[in-house]
Protein backbone atom coordinates (compact mmCIF):
# COMPACT_ATOMS: atom_id res chain seq x y z
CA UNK A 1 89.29 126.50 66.57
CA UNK A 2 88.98 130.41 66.33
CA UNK A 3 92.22 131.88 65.71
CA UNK A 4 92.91 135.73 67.83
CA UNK A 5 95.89 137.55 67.26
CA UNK A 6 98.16 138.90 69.45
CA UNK A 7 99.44 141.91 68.30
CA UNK A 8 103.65 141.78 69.64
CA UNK A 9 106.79 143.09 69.43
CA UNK A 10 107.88 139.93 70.21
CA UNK A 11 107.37 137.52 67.29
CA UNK A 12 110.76 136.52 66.61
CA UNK A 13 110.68 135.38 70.49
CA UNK A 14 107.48 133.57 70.03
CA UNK A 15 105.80 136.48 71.44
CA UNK A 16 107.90 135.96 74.39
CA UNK A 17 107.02 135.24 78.31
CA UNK A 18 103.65 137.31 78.26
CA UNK A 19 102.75 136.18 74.70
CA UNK A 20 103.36 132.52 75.80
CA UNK A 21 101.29 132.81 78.52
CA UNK A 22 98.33 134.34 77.07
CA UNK A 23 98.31 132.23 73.94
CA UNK A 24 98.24 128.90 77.05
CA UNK A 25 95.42 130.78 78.65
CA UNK A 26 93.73 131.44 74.83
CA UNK A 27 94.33 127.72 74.37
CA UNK A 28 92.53 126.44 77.59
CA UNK A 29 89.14 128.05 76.31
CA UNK A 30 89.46 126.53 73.12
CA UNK A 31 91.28 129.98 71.38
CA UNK A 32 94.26 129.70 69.31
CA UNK A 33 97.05 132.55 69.72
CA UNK A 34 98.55 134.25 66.18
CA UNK A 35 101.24 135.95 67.11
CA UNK A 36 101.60 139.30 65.27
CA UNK A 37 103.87 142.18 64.23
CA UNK A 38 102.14 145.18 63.12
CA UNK A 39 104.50 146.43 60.93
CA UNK A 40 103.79 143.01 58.66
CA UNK A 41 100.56 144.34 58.63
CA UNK A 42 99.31 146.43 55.32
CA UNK A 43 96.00 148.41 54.48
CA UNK A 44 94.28 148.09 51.12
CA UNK A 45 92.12 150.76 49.67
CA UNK A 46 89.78 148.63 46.62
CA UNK A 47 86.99 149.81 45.19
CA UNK A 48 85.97 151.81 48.29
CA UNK A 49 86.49 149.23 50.59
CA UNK A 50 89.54 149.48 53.29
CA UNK A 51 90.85 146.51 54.67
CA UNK A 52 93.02 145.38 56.76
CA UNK A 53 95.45 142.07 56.37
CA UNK A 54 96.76 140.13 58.73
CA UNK A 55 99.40 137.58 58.23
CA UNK A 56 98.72 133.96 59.18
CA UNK A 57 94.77 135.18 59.71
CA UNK A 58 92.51 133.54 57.28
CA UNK A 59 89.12 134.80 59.30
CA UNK A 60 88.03 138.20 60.48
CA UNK A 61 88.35 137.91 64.82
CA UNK A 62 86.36 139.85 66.78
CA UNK A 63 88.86 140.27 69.14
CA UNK A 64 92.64 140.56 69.54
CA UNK A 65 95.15 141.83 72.23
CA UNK A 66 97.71 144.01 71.74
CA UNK A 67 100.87 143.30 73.63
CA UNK A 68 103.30 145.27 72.00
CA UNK A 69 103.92 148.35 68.93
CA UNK A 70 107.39 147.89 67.60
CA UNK A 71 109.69 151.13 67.53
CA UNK A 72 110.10 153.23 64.72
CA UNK A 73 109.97 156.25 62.83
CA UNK A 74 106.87 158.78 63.30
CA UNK A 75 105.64 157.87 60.66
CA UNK A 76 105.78 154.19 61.17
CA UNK A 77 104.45 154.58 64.78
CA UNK A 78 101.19 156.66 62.94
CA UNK A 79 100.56 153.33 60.62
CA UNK A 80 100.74 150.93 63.39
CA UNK A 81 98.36 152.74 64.98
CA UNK A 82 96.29 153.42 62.45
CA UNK A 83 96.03 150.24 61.66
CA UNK A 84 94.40 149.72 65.35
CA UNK A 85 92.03 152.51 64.52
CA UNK A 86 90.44 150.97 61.41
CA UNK A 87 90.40 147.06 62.80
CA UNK A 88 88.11 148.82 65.88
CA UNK A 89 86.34 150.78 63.49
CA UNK A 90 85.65 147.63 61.18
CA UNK A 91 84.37 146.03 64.88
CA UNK A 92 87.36 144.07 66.80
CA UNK A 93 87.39 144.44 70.06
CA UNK A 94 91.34 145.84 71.34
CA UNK A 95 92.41 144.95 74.56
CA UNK A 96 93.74 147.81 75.13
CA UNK A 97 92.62 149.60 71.72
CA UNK A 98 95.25 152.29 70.58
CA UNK A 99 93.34 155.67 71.99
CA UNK A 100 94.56 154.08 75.68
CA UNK A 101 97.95 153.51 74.00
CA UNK A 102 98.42 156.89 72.51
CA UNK A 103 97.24 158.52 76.02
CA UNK A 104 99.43 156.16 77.76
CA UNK A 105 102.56 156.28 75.79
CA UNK A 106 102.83 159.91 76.06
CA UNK A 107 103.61 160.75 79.68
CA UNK A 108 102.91 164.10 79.33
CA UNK A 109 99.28 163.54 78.28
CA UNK A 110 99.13 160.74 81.17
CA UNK A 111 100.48 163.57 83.30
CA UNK A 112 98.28 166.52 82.30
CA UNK A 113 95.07 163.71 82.35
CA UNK A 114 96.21 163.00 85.65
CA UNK A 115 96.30 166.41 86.89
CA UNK A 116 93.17 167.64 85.65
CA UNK A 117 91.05 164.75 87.52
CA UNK A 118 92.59 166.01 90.60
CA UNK A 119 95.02 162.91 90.93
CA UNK A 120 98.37 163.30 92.86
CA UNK A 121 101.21 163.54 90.06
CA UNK A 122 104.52 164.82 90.46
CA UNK A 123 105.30 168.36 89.47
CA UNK A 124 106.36 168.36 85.58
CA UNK A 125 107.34 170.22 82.63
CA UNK A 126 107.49 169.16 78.85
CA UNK A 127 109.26 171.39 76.59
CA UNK A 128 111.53 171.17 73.22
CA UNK A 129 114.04 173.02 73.69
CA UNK A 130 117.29 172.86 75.97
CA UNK A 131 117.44 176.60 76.72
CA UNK A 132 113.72 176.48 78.02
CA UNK A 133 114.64 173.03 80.22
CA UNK A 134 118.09 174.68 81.81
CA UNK A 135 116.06 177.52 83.44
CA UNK A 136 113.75 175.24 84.80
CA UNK A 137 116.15 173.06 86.31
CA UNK A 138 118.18 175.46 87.44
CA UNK A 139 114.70 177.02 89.07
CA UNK A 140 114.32 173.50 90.57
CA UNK A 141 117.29 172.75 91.88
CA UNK A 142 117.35 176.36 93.48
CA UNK A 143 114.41 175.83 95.30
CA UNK A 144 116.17 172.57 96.64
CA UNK A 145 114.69 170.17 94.42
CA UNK A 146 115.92 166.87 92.42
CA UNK A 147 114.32 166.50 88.78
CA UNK A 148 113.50 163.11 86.77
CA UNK A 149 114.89 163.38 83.32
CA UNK A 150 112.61 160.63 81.16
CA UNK A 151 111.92 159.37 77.29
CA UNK A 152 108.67 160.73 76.55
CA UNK A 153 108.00 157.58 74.94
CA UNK A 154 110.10 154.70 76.66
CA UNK A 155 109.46 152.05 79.58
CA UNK A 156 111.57 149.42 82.05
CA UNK A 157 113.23 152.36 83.33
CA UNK A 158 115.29 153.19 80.14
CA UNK A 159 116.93 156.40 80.06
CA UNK A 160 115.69 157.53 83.38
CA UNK A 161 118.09 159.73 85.02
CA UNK A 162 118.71 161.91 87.78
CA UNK A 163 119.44 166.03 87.42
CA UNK A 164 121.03 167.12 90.73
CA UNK A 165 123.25 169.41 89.96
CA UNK A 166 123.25 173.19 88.00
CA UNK A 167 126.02 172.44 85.28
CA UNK A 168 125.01 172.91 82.04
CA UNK A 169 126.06 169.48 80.61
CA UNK A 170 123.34 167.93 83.23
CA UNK A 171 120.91 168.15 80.14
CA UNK A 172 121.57 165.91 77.02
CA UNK A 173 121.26 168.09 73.74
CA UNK A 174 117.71 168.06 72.00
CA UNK A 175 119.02 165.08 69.74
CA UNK A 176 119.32 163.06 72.47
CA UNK A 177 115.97 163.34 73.85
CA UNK A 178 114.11 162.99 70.37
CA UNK A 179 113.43 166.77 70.46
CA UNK A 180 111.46 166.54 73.58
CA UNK A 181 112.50 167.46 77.75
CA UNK A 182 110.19 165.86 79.83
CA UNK A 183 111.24 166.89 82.99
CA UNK A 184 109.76 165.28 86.50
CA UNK A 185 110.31 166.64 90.33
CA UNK A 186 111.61 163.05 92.36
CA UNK A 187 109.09 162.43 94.83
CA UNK A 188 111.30 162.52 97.89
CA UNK A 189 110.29 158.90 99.72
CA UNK A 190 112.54 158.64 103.19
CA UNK A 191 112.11 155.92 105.00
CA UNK A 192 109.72 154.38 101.87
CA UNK A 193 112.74 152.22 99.24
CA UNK A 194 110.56 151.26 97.30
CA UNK A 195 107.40 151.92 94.82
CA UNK A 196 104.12 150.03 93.59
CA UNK A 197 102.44 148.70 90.84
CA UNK A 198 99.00 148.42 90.66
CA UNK A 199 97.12 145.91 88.09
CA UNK A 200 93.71 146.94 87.49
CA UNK A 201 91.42 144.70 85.15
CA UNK A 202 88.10 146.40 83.81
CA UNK A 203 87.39 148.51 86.80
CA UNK A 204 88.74 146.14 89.57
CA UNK A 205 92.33 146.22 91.35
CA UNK A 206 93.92 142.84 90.20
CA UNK A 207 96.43 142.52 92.32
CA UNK A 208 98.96 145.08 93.99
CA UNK A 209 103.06 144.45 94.88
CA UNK A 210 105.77 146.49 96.19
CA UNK A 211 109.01 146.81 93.84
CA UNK A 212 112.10 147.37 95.39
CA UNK A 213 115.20 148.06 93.27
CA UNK A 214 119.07 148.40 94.55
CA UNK A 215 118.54 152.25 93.62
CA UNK A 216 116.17 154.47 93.67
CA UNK A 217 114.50 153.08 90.34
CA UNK A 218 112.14 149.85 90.82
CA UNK A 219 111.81 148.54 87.95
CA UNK A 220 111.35 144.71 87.69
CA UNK A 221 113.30 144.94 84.54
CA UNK A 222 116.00 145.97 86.54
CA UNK A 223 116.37 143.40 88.83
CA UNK A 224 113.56 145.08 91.68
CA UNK A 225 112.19 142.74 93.96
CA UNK A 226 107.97 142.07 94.38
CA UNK A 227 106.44 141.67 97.17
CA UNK A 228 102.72 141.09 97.58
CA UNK A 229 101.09 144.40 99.08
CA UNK A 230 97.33 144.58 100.28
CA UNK A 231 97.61 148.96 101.59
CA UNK A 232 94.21 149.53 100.47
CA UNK A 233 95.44 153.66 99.46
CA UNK A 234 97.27 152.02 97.04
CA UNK A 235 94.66 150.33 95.23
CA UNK A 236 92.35 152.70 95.47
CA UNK A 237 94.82 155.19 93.77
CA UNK A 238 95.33 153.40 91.12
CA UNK A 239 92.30 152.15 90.44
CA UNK A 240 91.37 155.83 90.38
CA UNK A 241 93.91 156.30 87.98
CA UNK A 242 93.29 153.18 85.30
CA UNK A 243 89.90 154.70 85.75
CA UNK A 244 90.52 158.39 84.46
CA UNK A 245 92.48 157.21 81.47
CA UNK A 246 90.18 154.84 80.42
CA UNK A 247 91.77 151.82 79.91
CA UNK A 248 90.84 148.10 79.45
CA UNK A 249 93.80 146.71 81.94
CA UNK A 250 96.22 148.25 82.88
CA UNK A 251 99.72 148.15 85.14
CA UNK A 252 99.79 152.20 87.22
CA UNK A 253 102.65 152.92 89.52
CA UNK A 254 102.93 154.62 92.46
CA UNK A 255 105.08 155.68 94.99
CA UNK A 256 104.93 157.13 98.66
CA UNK A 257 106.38 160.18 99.44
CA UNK A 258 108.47 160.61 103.12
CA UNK A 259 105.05 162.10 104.52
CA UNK A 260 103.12 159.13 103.58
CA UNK A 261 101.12 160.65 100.75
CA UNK A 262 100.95 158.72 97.68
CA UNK A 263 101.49 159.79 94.11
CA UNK A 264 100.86 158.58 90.28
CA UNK A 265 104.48 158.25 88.86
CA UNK A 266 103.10 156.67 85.49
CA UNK A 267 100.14 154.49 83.83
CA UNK A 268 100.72 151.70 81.72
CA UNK A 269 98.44 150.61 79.22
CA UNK A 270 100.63 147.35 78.00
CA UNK A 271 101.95 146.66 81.12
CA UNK A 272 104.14 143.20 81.90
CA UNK A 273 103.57 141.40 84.53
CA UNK A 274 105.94 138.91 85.20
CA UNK A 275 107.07 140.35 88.37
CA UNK A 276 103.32 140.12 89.77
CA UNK A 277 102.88 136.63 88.95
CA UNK A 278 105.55 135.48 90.87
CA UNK A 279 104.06 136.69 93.80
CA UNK A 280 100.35 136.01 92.64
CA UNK A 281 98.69 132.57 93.39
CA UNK A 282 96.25 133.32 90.43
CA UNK A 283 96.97 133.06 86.94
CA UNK A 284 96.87 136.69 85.77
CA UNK A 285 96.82 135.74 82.13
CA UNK A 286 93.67 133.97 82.57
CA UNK A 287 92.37 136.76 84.28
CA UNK A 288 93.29 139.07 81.44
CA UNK A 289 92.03 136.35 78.58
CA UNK A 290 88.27 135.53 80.35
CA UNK A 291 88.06 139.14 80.44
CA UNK A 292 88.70 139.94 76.77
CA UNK A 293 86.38 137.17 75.69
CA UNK A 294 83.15 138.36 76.94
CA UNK A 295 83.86 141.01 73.70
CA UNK A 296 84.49 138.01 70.80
């Protein structure tokens, strides 16, 4: 049996839900699931000749999935990464391969991608330092505005906060953000409580649901409710959006503003999707699996 790994944040959980179900979906076409941590991973440099080793992986794959990069320092993030680089390089196939994560993880390059292909994304500004972000939010908030305080790097809704009002303590010092203000204006939604996510597979919409949180935040990691959702300018937005960053799969969220337009909050390029399967008759990590497997 061919052994793929699945790179995850998540071995100590077994690779948790998602990893589970992909290794079950591996296993039904005869593929057997490693679950990996990249920082266990090391680089060698012999004789001229780089490679790569894997725990637990006695046979070069031609493919693997990559379902999660652990935190850490800069430095560590850059190895994790790199080590992504050179296993594509050396011909595995990355599902998604760590050019879509880098563009993804950064929301300001997702934003500024977004913007030049002529997408709808929220006004933003990305800055370092707090007395460049206070005269912007002060600008903001004069003009009647609410702005989206977010991690540059971050997901599930963590550390995603409102800025309403002018005081000066309504910005966390630079330590707080890791050095960096990104800085979002809220897409005002009226009569529209709630937001989407769009699953896109190579180039086709997957399957689409509504989220709806007990605030104004939707994310099924905080409790949001799915519900299936077939509004075809959905899909087509995010397809449109998957598209521009170039990504294998990925999970793209949108939301409606009170005038009915719709806009690109963010794009995911390892997206869960936990939420979506419970209101999915299809199994998605099948769907993600067949797909990868043309590549091994």
């Amino acid at each position: 049996m061919q052994v793929v790994p699945i790179f995850t944040d998540e071995v100590a959980q077994a690779g948790g839900w998602h990893g589970q179900a992909l290794a079950q979906a591996f296993a039904r076409r005869g593929w057997q699931a490693l679950m990996v941590s990249l920082d266990s991973c090391h680089v060698s440099i012999v004789d001229q000749h780089v490679r790569v080793h894997v725990p637990g992986l006695m046979q070069a794959s031609p493919i693997a999935f990559v379902r999660g990069v652990a935190a850490g320092t800069t430095q560590q993030i850059i190895t994790r990464l790199n080590i992504l680089h050179t296993l594509k390089r050396q011909g595995m196939y990355l599902y998604n391969n760590a050019t879509a994560i880098e563009t993804t993880v950064d929301k300001s390059m997702t934003s500024q991608l977004l913007a030049e292909h002529g997408i709808a994304t929220p006004n933003t500004w990305v800055c370092e330092y707090r007395q460049i972000a206070h005269p912007l939010m002060q600008q903001a908030l004069d003009h009647g505005k609410t702005l989206v305080i977010k991690p540059l790097f971050g997901s599930q809704g963590k550390g995603v906060r409102l800025i309403q009002t002018p005081q000066q303590f309504a910005l966390p010092q630079e330590m707080f953000v890791d050095g960096v203000y990104y800085l979002q204006e809220k897409i005002e939604t009226g009569v529209h409580q709630h937001d989407y996510r769009v699953f896109v597979v190579r180039g086709q919409v997957l399957a689409v649901m509504k989220r709806k949180g007990s605030d104004w935040l939707h994310n099924v990691a905080r409790g949001a409710r799915c519900e299936a959702c077939d509004e075809d300018d959905v899909a087509a937005l995010g397809l449109q959006a998957a598209n521009v960053i170039g990504l294998d799969y990925a999970g793209v969220d949108i939301i409606r503003d009170k005038e009915g337009k719709c806009w690109v909050i963010e794009v995911n390029s390892i997206p869960a999707w936990r939420g979506l399967q419970s209101i999915t008759a299809f199994d998605i990590a099948q769907s993600l699996v067949d797909d990868l497997l043309q590549f091994a």
